[in-house]
PDBML (XML) file of the C-alpha atoms, coordinates in Angstrom:
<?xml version="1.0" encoding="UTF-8" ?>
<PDBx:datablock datablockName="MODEL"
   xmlns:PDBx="http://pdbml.pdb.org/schema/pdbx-v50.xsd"
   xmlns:xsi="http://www.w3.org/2001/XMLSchema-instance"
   xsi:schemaLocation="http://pdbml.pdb.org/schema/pdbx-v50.xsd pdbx-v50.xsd">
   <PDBx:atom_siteCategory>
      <PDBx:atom_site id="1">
         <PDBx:B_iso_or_equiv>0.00</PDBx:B_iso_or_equiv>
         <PDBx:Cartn_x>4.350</PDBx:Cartn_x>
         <PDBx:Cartn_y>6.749</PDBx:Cartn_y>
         <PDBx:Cartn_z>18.135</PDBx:Cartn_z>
         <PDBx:auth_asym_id>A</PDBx:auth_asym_id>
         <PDBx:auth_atom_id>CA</PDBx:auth_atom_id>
         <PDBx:auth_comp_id>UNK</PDBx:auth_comp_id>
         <PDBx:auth_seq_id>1</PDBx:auth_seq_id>
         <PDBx:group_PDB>ATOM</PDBx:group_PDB>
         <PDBx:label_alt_id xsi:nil="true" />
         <PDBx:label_asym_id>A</PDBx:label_asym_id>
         <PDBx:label_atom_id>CA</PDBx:label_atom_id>
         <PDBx:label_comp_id>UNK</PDBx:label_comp_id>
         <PDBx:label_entity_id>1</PDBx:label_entity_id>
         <PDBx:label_seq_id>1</PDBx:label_seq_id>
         <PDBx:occupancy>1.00</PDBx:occupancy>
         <PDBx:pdbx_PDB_model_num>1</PDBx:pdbx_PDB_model_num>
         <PDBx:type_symbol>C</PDBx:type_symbol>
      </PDBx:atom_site>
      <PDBx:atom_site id="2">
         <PDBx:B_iso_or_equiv>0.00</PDBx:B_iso_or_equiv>
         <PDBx:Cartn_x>6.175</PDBx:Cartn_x>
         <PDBx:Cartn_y>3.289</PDBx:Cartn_y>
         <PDBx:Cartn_z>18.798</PDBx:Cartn_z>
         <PDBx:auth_asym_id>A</PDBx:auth_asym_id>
         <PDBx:auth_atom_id>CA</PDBx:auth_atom_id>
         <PDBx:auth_comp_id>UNK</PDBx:auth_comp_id>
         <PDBx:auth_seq_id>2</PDBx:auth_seq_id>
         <PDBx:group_PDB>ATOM</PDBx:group_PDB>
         <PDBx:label_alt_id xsi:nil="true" />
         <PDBx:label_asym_id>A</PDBx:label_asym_id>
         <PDBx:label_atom_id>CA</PDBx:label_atom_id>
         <PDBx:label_comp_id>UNK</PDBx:label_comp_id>
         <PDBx:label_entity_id>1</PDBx:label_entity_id>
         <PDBx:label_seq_id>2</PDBx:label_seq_id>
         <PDBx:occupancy>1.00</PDBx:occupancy>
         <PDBx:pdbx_PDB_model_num>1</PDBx:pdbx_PDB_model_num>
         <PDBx:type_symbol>C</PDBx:type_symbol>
      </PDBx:atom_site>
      <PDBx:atom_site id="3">
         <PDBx:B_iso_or_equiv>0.00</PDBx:B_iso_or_equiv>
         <PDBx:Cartn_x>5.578</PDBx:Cartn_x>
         <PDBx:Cartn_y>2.352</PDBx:Cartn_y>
         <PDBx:Cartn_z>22.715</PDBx:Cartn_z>
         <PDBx:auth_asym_id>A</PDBx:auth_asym_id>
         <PDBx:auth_atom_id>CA</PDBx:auth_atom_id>
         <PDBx:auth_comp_id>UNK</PDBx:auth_comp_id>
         <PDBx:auth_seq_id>3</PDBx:auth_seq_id>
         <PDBx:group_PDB>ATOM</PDBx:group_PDB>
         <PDBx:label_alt_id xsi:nil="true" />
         <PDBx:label_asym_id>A</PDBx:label_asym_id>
         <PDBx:label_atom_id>CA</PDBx:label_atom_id>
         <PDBx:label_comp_id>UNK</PDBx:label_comp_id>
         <PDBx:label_entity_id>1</PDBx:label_entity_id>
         <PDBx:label_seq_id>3</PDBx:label_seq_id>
         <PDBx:occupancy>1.00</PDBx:occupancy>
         <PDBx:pdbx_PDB_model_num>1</PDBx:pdbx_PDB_model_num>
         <PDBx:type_symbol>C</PDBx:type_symbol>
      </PDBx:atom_site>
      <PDBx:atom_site id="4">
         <PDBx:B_iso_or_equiv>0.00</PDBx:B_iso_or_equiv>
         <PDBx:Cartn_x>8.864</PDBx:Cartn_x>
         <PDBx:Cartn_y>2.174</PDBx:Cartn_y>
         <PDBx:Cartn_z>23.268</PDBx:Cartn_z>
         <PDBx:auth_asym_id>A</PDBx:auth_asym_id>
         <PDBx:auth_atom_id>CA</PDBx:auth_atom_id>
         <PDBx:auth_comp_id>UNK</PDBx:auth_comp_id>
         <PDBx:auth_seq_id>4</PDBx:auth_seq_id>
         <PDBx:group_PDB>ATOM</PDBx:group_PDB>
         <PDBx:label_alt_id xsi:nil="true" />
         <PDBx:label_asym_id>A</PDBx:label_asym_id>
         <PDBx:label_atom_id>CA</PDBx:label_atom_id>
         <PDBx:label_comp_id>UNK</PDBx:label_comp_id>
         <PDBx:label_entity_id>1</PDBx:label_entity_id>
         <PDBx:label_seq_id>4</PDBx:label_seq_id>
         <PDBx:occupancy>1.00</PDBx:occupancy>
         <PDBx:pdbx_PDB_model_num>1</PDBx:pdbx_PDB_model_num>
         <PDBx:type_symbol>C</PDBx:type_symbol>
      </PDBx:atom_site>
      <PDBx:atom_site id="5">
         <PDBx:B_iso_or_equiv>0.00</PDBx:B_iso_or_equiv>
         <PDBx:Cartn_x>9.378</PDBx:Cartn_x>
         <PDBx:Cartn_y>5.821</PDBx:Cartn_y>
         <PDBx:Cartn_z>22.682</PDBx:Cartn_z>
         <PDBx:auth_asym_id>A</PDBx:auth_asym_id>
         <PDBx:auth_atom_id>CA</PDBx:auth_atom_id>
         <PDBx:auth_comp_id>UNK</PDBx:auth_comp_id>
         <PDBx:auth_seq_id>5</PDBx:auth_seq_id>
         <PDBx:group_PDB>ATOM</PDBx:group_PDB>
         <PDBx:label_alt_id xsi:nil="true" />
         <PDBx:label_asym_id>A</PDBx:label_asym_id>
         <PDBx:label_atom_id>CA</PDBx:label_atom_id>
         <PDBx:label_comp_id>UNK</PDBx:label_comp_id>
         <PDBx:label_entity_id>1</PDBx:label_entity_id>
         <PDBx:label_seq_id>5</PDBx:label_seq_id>
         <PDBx:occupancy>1.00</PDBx:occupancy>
         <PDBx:pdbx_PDB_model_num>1</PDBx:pdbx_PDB_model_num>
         <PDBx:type_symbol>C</PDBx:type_symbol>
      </PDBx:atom_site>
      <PDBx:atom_site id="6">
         <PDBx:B_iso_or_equiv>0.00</PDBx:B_iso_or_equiv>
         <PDBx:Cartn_x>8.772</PDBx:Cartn_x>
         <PDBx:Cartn_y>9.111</PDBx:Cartn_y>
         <PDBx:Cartn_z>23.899</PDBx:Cartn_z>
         <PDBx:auth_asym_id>A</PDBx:auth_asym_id>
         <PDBx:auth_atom_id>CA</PDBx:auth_atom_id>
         <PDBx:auth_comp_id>UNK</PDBx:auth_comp_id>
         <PDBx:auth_seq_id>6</PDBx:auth_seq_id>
         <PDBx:group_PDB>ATOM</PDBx:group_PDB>
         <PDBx:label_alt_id xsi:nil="true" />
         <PDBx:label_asym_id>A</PDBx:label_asym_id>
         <PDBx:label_atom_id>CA</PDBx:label_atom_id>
         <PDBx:label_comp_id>UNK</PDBx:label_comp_id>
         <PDBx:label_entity_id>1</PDBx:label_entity_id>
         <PDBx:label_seq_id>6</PDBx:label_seq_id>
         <PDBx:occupancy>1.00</PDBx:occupancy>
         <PDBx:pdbx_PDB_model_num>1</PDBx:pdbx_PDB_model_num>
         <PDBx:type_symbol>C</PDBx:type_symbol>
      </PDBx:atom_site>
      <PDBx:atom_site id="7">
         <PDBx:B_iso_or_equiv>0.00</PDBx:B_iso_or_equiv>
         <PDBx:Cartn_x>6.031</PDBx:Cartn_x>
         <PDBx:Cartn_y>9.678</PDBx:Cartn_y>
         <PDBx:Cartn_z>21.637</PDBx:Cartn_z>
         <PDBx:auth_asym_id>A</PDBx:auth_asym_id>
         <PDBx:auth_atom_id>CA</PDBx:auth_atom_id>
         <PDBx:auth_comp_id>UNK</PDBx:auth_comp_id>
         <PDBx:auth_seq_id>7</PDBx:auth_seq_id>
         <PDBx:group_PDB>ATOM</PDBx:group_PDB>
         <PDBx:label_alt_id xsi:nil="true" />
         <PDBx:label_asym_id>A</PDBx:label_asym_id>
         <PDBx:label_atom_id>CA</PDBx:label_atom_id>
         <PDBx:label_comp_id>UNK</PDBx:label_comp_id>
         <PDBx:label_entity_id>1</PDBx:label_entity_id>
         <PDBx:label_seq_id>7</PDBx:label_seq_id>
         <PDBx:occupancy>1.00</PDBx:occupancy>
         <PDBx:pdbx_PDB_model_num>1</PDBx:pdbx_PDB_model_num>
         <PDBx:type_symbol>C</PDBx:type_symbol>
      </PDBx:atom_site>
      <PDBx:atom_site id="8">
         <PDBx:B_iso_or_equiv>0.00</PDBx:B_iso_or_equiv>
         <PDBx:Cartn_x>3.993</PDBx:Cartn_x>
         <PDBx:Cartn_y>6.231</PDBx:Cartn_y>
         <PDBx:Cartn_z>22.298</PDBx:Cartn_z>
         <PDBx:auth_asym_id>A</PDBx:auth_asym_id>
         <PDBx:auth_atom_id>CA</PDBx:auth_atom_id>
         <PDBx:auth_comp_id>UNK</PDBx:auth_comp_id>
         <PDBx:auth_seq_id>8</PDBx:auth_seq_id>
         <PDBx:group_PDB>ATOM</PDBx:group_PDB>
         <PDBx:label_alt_id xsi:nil="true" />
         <PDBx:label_asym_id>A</PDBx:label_asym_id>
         <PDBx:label_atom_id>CA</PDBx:label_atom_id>
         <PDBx:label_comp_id>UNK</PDBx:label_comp_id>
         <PDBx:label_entity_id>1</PDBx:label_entity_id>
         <PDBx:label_seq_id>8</PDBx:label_seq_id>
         <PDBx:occupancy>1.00</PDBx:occupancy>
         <PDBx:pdbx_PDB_model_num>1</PDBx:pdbx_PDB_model_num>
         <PDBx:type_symbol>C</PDBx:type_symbol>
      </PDBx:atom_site>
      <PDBx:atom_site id="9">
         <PDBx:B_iso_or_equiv>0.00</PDBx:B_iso_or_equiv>
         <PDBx:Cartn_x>4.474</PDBx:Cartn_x>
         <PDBx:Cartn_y>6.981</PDBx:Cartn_y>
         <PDBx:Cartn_z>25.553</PDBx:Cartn_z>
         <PDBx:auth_asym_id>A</PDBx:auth_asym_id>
         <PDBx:auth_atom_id>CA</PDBx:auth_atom_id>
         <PDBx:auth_comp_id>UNK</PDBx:auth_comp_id>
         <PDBx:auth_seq_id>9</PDBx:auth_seq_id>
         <PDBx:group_PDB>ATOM</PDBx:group_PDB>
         <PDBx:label_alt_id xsi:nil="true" />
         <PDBx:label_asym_id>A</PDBx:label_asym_id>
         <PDBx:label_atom_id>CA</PDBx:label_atom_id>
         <PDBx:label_comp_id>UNK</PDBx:label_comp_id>
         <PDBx:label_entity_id>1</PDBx:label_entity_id>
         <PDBx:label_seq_id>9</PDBx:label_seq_id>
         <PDBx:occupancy>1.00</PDBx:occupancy>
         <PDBx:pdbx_PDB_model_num>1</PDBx:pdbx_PDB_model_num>
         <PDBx:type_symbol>C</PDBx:type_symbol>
      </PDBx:atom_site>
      <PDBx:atom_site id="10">
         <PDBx:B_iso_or_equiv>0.00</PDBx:B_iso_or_equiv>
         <PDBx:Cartn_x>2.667</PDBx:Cartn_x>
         <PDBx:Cartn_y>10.838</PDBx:Cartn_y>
         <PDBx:Cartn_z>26.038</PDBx:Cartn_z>
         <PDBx:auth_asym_id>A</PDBx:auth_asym_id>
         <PDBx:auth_atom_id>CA</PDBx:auth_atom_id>
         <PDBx:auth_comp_id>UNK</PDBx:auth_comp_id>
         <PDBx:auth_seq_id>10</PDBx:auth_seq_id>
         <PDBx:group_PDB>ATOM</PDBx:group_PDB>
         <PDBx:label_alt_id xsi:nil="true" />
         <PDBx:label_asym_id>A</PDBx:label_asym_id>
         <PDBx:label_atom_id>CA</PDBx:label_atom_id>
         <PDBx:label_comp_id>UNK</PDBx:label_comp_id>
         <PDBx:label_entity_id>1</PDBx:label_entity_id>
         <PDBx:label_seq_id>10</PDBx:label_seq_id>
         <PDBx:occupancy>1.00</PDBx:occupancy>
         <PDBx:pdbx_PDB_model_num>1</PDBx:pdbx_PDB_model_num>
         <PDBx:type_symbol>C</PDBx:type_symbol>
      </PDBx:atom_site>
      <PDBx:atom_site id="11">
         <PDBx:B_iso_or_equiv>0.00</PDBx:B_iso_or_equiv>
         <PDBx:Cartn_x>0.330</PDBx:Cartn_x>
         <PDBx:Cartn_y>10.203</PDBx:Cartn_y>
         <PDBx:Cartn_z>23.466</PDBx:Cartn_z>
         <PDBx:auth_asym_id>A</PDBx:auth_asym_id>
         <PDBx:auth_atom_id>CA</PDBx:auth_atom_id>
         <PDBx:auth_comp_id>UNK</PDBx:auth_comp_id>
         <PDBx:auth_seq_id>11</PDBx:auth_seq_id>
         <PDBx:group_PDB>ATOM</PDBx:group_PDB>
         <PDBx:label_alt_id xsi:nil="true" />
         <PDBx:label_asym_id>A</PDBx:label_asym_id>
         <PDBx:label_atom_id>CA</PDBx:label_atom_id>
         <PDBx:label_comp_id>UNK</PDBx:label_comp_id>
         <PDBx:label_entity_id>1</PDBx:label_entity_id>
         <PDBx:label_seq_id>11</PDBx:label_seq_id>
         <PDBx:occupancy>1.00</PDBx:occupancy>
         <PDBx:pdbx_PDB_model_num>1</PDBx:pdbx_PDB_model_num>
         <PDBx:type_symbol>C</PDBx:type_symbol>
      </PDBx:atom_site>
      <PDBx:atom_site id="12">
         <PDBx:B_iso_or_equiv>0.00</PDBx:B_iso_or_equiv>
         <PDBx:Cartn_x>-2.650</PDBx:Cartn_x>
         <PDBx:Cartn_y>7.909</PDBx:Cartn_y>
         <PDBx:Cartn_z>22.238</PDBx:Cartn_z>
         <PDBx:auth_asym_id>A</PDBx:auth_asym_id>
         <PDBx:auth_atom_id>CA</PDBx:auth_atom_id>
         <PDBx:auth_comp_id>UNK</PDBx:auth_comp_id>
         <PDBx:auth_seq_id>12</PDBx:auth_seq_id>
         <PDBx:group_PDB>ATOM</PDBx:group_PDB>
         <PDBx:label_alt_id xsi:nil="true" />
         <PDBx:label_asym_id>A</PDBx:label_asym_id>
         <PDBx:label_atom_id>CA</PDBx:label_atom_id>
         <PDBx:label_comp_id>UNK</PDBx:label_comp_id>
         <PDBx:label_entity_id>1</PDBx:label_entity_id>
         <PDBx:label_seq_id>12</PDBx:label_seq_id>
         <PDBx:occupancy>1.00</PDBx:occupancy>
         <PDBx:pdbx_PDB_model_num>1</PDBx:pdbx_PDB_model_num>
         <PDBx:type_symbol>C</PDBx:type_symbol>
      </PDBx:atom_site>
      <PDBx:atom_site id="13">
         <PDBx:B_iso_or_equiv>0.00</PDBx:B_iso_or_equiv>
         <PDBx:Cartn_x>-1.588</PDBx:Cartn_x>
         <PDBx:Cartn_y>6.368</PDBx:Cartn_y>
         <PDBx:Cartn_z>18.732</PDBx:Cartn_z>
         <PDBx:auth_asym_id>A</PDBx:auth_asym_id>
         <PDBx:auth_atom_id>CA</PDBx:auth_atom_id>
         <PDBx:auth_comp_id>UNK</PDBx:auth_comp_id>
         <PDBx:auth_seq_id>13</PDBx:auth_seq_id>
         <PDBx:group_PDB>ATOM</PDBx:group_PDB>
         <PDBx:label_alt_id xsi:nil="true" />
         <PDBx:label_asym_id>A</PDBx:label_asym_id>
         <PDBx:label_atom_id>CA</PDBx:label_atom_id>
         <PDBx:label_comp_id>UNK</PDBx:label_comp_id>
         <PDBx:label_entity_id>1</PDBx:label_entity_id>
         <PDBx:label_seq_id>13</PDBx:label_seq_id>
         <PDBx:occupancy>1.00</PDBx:occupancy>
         <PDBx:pdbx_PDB_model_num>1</PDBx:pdbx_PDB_model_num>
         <PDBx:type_symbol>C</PDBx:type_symbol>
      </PDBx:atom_site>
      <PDBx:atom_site id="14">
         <PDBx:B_iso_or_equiv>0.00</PDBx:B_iso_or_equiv>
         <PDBx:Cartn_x>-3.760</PDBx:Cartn_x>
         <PDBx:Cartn_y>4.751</PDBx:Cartn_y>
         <PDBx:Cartn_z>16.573</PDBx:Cartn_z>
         <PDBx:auth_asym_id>A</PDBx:auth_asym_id>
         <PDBx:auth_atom_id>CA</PDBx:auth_atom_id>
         <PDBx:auth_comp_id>UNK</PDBx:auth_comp_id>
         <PDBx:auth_seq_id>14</PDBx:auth_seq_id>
         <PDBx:group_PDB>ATOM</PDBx:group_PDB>
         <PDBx:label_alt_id xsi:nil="true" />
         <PDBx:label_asym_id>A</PDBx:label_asym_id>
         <PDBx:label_atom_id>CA</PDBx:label_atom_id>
         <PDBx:label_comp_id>UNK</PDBx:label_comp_id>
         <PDBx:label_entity_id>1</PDBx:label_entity_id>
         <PDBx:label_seq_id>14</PDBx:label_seq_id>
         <PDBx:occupancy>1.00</PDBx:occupancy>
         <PDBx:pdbx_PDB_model_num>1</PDBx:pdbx_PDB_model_num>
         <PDBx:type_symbol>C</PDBx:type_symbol>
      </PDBx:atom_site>
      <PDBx:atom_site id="15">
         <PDBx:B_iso_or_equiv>0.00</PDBx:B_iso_or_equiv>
         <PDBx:Cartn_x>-1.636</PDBx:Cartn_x>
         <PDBx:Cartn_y>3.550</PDBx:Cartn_y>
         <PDBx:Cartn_z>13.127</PDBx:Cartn_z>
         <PDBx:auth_asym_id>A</PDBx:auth_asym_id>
         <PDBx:auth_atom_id>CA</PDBx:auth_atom_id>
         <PDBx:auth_comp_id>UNK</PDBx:auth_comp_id>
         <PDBx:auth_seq_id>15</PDBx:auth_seq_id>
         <PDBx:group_PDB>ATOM</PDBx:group_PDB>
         <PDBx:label_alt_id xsi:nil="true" />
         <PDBx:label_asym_id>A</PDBx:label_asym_id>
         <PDBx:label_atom_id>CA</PDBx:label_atom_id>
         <PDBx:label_comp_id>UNK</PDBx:label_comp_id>
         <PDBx:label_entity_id>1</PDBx:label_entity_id>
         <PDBx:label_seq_id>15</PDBx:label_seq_id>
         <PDBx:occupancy>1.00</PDBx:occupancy>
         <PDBx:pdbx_PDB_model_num>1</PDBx:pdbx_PDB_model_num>
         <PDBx:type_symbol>C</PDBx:type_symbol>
      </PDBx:atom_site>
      <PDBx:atom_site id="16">
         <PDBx:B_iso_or_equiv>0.00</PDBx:B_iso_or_equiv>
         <PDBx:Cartn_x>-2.614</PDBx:Cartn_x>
         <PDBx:Cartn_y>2.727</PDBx:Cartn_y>
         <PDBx:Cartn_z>9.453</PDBx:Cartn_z>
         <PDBx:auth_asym_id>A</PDBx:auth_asym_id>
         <PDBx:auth_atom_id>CA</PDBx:auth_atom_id>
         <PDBx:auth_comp_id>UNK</PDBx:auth_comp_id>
         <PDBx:auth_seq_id>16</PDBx:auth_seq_id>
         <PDBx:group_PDB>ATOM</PDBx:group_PDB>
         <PDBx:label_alt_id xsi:nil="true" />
         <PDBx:label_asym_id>A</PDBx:label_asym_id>
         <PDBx:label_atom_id>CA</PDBx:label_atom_id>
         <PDBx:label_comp_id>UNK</PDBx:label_comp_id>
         <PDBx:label_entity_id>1</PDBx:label_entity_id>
         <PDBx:label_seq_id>16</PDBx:label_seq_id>
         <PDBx:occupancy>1.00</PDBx:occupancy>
         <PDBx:pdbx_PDB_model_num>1</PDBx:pdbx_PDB_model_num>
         <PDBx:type_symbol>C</PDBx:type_symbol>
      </PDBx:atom_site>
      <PDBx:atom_site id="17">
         <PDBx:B_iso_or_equiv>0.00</PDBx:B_iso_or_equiv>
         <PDBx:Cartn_x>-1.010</PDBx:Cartn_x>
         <PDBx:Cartn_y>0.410</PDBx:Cartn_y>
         <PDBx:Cartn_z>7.163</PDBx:Cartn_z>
         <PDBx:auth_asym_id>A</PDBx:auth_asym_id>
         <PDBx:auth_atom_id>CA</PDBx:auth_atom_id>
         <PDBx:auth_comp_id>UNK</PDBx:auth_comp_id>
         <PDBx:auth_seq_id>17</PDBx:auth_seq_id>
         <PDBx:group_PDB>ATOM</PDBx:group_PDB>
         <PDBx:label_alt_id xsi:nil="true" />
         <PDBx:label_asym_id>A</PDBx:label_asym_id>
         <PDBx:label_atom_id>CA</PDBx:label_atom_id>
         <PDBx:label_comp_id>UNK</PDBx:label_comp_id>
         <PDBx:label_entity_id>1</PDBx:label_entity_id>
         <PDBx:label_seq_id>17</PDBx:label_seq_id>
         <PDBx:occupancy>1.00</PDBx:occupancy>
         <PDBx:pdbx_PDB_model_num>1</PDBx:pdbx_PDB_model_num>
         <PDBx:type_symbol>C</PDBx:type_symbol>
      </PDBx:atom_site>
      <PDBx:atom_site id="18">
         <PDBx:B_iso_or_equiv>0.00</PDBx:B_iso_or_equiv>
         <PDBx:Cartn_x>0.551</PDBx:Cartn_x>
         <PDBx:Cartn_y>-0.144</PDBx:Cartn_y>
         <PDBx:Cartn_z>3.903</PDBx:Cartn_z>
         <PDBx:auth_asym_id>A</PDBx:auth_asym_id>
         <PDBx:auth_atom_id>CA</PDBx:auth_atom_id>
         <PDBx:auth_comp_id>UNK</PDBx:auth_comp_id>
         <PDBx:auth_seq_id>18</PDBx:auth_seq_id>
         <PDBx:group_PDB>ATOM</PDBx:group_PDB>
         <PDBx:label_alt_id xsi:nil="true" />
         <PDBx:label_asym_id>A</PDBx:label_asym_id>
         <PDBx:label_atom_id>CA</PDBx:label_atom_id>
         <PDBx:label_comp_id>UNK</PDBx:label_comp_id>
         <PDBx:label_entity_id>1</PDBx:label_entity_id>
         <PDBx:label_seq_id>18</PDBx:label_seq_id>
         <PDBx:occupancy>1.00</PDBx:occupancy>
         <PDBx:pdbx_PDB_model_num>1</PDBx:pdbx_PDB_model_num>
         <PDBx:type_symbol>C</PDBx:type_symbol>
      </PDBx:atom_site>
      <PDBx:atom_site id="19">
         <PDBx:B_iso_or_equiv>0.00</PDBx:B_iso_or_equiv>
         <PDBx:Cartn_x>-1.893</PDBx:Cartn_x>
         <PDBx:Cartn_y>-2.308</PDBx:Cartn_y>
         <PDBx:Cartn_z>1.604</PDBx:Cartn_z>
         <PDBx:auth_asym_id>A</PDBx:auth_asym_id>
         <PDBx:auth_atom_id>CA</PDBx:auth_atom_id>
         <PDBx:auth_comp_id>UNK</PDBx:auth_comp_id>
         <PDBx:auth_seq_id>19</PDBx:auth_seq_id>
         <PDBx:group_PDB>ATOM</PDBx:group_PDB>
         <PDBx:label_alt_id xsi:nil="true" />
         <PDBx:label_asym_id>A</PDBx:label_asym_id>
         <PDBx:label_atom_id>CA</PDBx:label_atom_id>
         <PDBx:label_comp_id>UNK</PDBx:label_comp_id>
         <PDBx:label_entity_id>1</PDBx:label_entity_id>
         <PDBx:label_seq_id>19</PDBx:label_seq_id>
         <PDBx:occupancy>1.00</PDBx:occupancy>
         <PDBx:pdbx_PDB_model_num>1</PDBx:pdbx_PDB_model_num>
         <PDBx:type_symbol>C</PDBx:type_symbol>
      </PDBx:atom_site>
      <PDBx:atom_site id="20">
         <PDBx:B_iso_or_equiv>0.00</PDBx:B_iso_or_equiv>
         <PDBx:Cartn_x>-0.881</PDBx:Cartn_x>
         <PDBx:Cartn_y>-5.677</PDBx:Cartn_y>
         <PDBx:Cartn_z>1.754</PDBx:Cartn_z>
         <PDBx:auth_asym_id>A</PDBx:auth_asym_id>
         <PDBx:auth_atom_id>CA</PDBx:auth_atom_id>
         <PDBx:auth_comp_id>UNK</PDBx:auth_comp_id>
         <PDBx:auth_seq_id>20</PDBx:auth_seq_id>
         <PDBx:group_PDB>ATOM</PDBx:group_PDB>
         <PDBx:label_alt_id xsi:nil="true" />
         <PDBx:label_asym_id>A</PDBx:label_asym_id>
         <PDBx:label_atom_id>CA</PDBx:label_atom_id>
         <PDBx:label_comp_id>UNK</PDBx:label_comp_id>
         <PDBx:label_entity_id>1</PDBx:label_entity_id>
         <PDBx:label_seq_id>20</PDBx:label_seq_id>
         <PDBx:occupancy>1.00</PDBx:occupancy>
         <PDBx:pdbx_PDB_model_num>1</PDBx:pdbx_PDB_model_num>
         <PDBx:type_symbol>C</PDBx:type_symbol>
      </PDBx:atom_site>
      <PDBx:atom_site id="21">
         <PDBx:B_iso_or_equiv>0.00</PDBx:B_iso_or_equiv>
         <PDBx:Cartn_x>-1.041</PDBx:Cartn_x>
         <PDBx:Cartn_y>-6.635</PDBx:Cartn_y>
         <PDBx:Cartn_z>-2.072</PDBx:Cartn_z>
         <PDBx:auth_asym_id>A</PDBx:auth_asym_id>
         <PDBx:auth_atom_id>CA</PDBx:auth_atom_id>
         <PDBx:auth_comp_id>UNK</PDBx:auth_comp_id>
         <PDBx:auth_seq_id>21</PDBx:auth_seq_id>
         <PDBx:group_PDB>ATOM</PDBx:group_PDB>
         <PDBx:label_alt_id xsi:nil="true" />
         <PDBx:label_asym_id>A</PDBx:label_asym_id>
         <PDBx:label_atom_id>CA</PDBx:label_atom_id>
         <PDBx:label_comp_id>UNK</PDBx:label_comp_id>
         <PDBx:label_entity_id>1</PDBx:label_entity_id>
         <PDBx:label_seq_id>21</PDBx:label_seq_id>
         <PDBx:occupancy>1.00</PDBx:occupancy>
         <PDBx:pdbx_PDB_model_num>1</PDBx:pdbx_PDB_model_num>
         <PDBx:type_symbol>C</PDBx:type_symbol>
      </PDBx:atom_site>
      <PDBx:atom_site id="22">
         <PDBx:B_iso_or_equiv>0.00</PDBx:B_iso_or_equiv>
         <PDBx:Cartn_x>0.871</PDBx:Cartn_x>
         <PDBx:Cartn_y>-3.753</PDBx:Cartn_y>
         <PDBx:Cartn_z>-3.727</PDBx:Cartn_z>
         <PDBx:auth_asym_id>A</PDBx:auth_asym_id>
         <PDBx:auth_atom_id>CA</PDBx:auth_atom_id>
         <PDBx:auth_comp_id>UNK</PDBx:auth_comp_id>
         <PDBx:auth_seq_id>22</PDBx:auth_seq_id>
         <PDBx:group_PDB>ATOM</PDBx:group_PDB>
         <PDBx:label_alt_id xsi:nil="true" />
         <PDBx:label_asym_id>A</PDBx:label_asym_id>
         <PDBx:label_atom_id>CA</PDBx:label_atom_id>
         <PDBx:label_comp_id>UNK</PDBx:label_comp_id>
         <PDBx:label_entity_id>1</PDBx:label_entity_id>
         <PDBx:label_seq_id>22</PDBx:label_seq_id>
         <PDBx:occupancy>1.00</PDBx:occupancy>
         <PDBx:pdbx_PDB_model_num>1</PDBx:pdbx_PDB_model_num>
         <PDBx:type_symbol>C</PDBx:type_symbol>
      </PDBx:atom_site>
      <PDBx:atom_site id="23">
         <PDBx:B_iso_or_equiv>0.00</PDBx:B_iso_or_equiv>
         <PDBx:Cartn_x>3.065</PDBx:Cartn_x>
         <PDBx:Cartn_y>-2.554</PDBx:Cartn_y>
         <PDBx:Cartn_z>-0.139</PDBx:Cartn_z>
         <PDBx:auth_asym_id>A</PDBx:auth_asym_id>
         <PDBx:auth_atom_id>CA</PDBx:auth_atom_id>
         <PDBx:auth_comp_id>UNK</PDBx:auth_comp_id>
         <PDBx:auth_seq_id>23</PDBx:auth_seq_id>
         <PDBx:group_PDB>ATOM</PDBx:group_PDB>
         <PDBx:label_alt_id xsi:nil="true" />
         <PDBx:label_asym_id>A</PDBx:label_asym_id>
         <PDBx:label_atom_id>CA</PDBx:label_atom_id>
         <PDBx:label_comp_id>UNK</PDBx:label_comp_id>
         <PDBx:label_entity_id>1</PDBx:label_entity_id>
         <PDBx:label_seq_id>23</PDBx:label_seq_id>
         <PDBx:occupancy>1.00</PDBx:occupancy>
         <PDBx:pdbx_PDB_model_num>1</PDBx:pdbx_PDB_model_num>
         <PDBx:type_symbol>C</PDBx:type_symbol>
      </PDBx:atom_site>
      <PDBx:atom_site id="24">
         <PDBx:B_iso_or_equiv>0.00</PDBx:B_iso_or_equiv>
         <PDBx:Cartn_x>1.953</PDBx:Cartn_x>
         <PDBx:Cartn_y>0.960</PDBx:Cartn_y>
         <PDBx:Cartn_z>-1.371</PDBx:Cartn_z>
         <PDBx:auth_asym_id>A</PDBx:auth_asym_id>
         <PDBx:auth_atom_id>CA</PDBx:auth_atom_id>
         <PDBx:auth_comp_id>UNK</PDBx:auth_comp_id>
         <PDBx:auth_seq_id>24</PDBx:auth_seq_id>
         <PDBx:group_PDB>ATOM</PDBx:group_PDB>
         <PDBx:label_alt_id xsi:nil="true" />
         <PDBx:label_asym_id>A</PDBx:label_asym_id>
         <PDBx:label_atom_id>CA</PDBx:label_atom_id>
         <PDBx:label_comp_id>UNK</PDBx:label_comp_id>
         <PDBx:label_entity_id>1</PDBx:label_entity_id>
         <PDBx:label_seq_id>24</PDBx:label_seq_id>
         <PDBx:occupancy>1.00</PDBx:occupancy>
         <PDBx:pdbx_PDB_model_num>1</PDBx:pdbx_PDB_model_num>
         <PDBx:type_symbol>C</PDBx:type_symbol>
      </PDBx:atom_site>
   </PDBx:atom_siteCategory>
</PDBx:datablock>
């Protein structure tokens, strides 16, 4: 879902993260 790509591009992407304390 990156913008630059096919997928960023035809659809609406939201994204989560990894937990900045433990990068889990």
């Amino acid at each position: 879902g990156h913008p630059a790509n096919f997928a960023g591009q035809l659809y609406d992407v939201e994204q989560y993260e990894v937990d900045p304390e433990t990068g889990r």
